[in-house]
PDB file of N, CA and C in Angstrom:
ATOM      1  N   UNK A   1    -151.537  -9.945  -5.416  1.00  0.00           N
ATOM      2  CA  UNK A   1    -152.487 -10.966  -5.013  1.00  0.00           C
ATOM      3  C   UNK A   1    -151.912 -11.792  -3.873  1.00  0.00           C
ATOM      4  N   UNK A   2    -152.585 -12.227  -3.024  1.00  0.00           N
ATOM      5  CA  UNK A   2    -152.645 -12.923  -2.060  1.00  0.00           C
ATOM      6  C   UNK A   2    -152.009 -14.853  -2.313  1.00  0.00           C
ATOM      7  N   UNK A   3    -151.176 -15.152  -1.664  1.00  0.00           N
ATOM      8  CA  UNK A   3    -150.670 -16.683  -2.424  1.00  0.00           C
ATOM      9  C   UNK A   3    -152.483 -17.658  -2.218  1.00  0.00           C
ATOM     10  N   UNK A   4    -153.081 -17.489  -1.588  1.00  0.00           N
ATOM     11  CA  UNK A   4    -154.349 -18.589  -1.824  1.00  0.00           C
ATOM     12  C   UNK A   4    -154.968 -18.003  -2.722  1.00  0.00           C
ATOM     13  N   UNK A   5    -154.843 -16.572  -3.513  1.00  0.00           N
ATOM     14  CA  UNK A   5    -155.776 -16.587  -4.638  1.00  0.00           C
ATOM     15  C   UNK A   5    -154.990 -17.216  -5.769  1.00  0.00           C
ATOM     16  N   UNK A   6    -153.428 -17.045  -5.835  1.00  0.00           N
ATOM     17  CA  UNK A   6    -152.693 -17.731  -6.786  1.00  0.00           C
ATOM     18  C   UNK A   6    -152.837 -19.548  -6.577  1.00  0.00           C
ATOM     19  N   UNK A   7    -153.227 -20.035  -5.394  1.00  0.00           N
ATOM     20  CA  UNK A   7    -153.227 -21.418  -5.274  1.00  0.00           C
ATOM     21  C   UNK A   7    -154.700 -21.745  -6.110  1.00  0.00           C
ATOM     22  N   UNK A   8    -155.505 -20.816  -5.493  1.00  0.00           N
ATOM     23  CA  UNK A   8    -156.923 -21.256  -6.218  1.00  0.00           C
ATOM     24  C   UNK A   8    -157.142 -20.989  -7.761  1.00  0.00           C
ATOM     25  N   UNK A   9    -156.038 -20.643  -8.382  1.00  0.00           N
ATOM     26  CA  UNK A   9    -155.715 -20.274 -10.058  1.00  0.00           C
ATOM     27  C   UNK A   9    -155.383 -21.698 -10.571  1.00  0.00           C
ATOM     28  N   UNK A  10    -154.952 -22.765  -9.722  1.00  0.00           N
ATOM     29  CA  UNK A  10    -153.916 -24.089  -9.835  1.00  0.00           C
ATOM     30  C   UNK A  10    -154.637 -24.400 -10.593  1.00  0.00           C
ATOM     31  N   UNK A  11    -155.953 -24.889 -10.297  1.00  0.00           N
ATOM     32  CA  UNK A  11    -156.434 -26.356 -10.930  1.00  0.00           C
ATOM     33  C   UNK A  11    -156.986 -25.548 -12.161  1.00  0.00           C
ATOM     34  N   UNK A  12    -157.653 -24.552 -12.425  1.00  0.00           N
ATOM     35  CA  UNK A  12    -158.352 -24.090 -13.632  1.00  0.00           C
ATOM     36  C   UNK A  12    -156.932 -23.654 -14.658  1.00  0.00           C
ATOM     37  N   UNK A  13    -155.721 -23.528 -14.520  1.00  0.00           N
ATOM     38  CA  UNK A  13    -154.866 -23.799 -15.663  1.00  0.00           C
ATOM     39  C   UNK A  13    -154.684 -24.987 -15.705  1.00  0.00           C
ATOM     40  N   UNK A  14    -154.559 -26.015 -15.008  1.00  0.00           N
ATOM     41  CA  UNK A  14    -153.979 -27.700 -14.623  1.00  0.00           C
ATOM     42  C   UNK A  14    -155.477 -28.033 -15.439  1.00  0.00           C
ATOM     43  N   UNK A  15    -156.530 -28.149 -15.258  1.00  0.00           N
ATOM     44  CA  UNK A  15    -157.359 -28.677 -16.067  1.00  0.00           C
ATOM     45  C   UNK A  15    -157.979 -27.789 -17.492  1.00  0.00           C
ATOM     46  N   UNK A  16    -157.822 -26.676 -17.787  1.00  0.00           N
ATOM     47  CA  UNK A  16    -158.126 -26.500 -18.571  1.00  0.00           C
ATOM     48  C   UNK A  16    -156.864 -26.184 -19.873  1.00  0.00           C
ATOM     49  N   UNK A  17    -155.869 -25.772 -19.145  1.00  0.00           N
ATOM     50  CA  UNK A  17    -154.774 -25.644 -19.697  1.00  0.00           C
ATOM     51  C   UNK A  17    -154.053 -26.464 -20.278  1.00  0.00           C
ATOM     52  N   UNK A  18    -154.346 -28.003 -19.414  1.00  0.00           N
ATOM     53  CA  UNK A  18    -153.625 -28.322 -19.984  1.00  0.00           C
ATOM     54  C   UNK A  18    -154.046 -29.723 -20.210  1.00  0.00           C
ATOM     55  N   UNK A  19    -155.387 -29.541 -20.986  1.00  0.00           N
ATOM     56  CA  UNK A  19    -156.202 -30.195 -21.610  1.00  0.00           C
ATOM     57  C   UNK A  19    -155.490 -30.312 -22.921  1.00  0.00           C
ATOM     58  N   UNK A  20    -155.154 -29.156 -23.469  1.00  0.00           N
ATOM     59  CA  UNK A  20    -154.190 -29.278 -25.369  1.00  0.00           C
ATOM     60  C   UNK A  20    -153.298 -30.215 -25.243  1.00  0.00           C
ATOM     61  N   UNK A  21    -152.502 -30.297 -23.806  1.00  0.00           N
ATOM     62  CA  UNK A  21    -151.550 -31.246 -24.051  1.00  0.00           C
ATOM     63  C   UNK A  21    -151.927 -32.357 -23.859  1.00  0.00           C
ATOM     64  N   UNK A  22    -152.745 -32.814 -22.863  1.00  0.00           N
ATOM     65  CA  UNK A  22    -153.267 -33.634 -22.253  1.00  0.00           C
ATOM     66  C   UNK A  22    -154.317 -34.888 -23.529  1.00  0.00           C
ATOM     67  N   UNK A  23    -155.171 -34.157 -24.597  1.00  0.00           N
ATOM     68  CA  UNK A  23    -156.042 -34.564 -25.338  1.00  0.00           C
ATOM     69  C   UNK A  23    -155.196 -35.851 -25.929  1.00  0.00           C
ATOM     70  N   UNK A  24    -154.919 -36.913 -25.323  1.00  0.00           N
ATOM     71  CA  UNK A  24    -154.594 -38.151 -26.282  1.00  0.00           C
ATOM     72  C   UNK A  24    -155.226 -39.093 -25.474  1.00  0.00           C
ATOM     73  N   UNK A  25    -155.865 -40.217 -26.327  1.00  0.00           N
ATOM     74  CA  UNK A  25    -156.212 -41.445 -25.831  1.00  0.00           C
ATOM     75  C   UNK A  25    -155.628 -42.697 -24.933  1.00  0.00           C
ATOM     76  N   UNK A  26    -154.219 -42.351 -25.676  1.00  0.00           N
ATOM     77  CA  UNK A  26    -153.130 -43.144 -25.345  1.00  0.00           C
ATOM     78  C   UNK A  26    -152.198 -42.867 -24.818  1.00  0.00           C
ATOM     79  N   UNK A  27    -151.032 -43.131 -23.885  1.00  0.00           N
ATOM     80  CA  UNK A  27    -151.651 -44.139 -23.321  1.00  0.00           C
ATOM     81  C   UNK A  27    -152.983 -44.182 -21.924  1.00  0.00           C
ATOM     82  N   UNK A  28    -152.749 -45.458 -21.959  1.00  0.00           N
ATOM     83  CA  UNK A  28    -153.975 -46.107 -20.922  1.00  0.00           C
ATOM     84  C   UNK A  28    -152.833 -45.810 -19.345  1.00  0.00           C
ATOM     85  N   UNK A  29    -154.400 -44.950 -18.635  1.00  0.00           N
ATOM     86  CA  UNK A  29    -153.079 -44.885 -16.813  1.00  0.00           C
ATOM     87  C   UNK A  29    -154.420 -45.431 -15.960  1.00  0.00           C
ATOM     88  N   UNK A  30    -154.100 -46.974 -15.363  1.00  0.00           N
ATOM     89  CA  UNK A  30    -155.481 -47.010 -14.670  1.00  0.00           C
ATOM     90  C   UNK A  30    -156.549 -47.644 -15.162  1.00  0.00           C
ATOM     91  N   UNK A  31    -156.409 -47.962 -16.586  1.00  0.00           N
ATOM     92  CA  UNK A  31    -157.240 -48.562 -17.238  1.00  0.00           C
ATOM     93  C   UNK A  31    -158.103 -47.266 -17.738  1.00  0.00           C
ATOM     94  N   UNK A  32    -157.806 -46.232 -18.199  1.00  0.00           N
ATOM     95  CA  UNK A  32    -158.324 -45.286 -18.271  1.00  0.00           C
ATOM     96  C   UNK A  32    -157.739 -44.254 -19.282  1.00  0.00           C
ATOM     97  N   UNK A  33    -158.386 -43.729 -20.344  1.00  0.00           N
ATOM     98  CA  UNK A  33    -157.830 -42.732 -21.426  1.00  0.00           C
ATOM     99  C   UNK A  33    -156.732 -42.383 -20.316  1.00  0.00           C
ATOM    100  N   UNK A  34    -155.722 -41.300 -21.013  1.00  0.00           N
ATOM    101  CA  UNK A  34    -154.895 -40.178 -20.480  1.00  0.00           C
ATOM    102  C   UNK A  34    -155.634 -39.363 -20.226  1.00  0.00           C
ATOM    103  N   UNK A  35    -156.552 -38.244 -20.849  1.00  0.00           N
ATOM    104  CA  UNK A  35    -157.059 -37.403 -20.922  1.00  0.00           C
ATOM    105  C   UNK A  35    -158.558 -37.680 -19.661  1.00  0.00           C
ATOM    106  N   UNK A  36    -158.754 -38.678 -19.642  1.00  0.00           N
ATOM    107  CA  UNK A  36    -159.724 -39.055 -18.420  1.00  0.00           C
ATOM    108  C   UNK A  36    -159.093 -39.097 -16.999  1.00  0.00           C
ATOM    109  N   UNK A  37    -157.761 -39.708 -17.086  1.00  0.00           N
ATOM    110  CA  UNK A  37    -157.128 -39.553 -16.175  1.00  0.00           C
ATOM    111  C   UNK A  37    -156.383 -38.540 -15.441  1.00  0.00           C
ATOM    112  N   UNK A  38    -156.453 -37.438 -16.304  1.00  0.00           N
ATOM    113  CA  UNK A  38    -155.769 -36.097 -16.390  1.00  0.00           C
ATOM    114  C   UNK A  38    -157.100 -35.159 -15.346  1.00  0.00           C
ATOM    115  N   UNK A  39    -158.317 -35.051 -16.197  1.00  0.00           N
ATOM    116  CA  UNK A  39    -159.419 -34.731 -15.339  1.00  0.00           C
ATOM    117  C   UNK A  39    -159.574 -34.689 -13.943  1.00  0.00           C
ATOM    118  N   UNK A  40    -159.550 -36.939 -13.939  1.00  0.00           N
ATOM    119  CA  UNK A  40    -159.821 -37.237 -12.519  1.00  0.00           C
ATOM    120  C   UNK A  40    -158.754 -36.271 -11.551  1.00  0.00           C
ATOM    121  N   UNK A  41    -157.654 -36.355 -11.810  1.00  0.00           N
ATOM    122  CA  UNK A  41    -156.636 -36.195 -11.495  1.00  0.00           C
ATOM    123  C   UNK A  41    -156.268 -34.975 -11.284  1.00  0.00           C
ATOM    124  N   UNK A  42    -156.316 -34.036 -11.981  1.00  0.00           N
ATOM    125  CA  UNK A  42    -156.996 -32.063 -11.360  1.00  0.00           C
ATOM    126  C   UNK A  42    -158.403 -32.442 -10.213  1.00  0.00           C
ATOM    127  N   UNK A  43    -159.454 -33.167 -10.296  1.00  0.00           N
ATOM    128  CA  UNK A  43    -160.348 -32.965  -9.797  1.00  0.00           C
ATOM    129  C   UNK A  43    -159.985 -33.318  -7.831  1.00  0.00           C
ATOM    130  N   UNK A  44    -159.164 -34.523  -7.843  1.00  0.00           N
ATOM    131  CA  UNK A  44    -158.329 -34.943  -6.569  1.00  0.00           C
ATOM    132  C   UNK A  44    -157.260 -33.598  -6.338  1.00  0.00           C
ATOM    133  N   UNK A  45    -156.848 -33.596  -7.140  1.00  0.00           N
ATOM    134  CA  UNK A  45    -155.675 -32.102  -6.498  1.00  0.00           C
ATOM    135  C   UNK A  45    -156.352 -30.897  -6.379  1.00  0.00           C
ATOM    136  N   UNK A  46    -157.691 -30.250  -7.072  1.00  0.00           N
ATOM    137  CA  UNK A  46    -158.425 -29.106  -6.293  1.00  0.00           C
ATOM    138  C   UNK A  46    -158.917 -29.676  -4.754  1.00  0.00           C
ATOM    139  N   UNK A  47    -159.265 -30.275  -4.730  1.00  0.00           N
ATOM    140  CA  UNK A  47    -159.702 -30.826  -3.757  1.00  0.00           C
ATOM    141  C   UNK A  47    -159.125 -30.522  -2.498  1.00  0.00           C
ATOM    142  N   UNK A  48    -157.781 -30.935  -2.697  1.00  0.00           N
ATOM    143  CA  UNK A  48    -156.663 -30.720  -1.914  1.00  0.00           C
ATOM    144  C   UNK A  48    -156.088 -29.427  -1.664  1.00  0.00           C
ATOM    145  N   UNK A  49    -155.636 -28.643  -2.584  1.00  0.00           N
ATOM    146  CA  UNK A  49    -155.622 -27.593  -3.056  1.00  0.00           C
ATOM    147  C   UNK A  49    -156.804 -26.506  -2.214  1.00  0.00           C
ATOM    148  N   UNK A  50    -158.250 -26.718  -2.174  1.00  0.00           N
ATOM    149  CA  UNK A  50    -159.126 -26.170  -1.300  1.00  0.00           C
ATOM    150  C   UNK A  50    -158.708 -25.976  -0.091  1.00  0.00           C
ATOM    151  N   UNK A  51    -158.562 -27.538   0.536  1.00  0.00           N
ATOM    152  CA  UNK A  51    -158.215 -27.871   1.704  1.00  0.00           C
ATOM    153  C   UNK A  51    -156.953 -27.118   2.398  1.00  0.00           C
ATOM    154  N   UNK A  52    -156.180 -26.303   1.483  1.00  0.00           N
ATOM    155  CA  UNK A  52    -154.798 -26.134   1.696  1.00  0.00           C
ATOM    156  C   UNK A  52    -155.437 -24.770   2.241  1.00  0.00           C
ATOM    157  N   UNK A  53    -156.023 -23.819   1.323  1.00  0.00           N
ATOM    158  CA  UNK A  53    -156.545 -22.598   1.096  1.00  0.00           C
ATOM    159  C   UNK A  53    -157.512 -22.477   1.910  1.00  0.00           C
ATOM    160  N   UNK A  54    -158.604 -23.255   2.624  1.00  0.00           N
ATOM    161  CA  UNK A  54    -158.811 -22.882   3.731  1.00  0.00           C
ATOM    162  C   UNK A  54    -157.805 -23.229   5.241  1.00  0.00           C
ATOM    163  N   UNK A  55    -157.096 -23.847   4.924  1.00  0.00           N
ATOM    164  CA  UNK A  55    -156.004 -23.778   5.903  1.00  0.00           C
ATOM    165  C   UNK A  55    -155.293 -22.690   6.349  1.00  0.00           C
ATOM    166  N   UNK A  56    -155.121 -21.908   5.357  1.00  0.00           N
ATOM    167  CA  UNK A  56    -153.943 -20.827   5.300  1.00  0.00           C
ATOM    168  C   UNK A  56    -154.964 -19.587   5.469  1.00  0.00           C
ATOM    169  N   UNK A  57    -156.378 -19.681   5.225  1.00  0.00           N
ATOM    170  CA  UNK A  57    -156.827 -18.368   5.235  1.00  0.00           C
ATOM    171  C   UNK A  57    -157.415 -17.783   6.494  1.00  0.00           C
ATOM    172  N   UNK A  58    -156.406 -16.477   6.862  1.00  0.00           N
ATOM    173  CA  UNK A  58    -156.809 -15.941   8.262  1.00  0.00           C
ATOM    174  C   UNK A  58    -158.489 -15.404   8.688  1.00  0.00           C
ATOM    175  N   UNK A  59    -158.839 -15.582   7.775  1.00  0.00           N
ATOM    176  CA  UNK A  59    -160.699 -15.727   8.645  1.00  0.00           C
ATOM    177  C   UNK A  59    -160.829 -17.378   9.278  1.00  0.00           C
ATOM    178  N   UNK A  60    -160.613 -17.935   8.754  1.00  0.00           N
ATOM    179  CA  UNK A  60    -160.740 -19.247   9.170  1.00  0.00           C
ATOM    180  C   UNK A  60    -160.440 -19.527  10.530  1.00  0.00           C
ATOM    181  N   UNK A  61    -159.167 -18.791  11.216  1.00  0.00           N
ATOM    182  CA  UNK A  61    -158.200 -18.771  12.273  1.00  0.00           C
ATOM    183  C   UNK A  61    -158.995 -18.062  12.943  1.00  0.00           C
ATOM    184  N   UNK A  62    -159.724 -16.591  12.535  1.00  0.00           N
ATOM    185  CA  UNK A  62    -160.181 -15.661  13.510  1.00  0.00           C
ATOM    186  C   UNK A  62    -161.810 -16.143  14.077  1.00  0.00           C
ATOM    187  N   UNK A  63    -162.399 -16.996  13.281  1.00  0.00           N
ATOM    188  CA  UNK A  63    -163.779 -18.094  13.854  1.00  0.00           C
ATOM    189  C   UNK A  63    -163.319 -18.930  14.524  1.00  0.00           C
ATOM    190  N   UNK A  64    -162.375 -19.577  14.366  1.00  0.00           N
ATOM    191  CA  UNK A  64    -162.299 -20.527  15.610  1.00  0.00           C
ATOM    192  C   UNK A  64    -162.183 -20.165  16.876  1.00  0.00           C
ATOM    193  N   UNK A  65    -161.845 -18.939  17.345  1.00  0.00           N
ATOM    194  CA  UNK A  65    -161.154 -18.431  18.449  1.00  0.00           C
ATOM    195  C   UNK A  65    -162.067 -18.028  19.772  1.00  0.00           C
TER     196      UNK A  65
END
């Protein structure tokens, strides 16, 4: 596999994975469950994570040109 299909694997183990560990109320980060904050918090790093992966991907390079 290609490293941007392994980057785009990130967030769906990071949020779903590691939701088991993640599932506690306490503590508070933010004023905010853990487990809420864990969410937000995969949802900002795919994000990024996207951004990376269309960076790196050579179609992207060969449209601009």
């Amino acid at each position: 596999m290609k490293l941007i299909h392994w980057i785009a694997v990130l967030p769906f183990i990071g949020m779903f994975g590691g939701l088991v560990f993640a599932n506690k109320v306490e503590p508070y980060v933010l004023g905010m469950p853990f487990l809420m904050f864990w969410i937000l918090l995969w949802v900002l790093i795919t994000a990024a994570l996207m951004a990376l992966i269309y960076k790196l991907d050579p179609v992207n390079k060969e449209e601009n040109k």
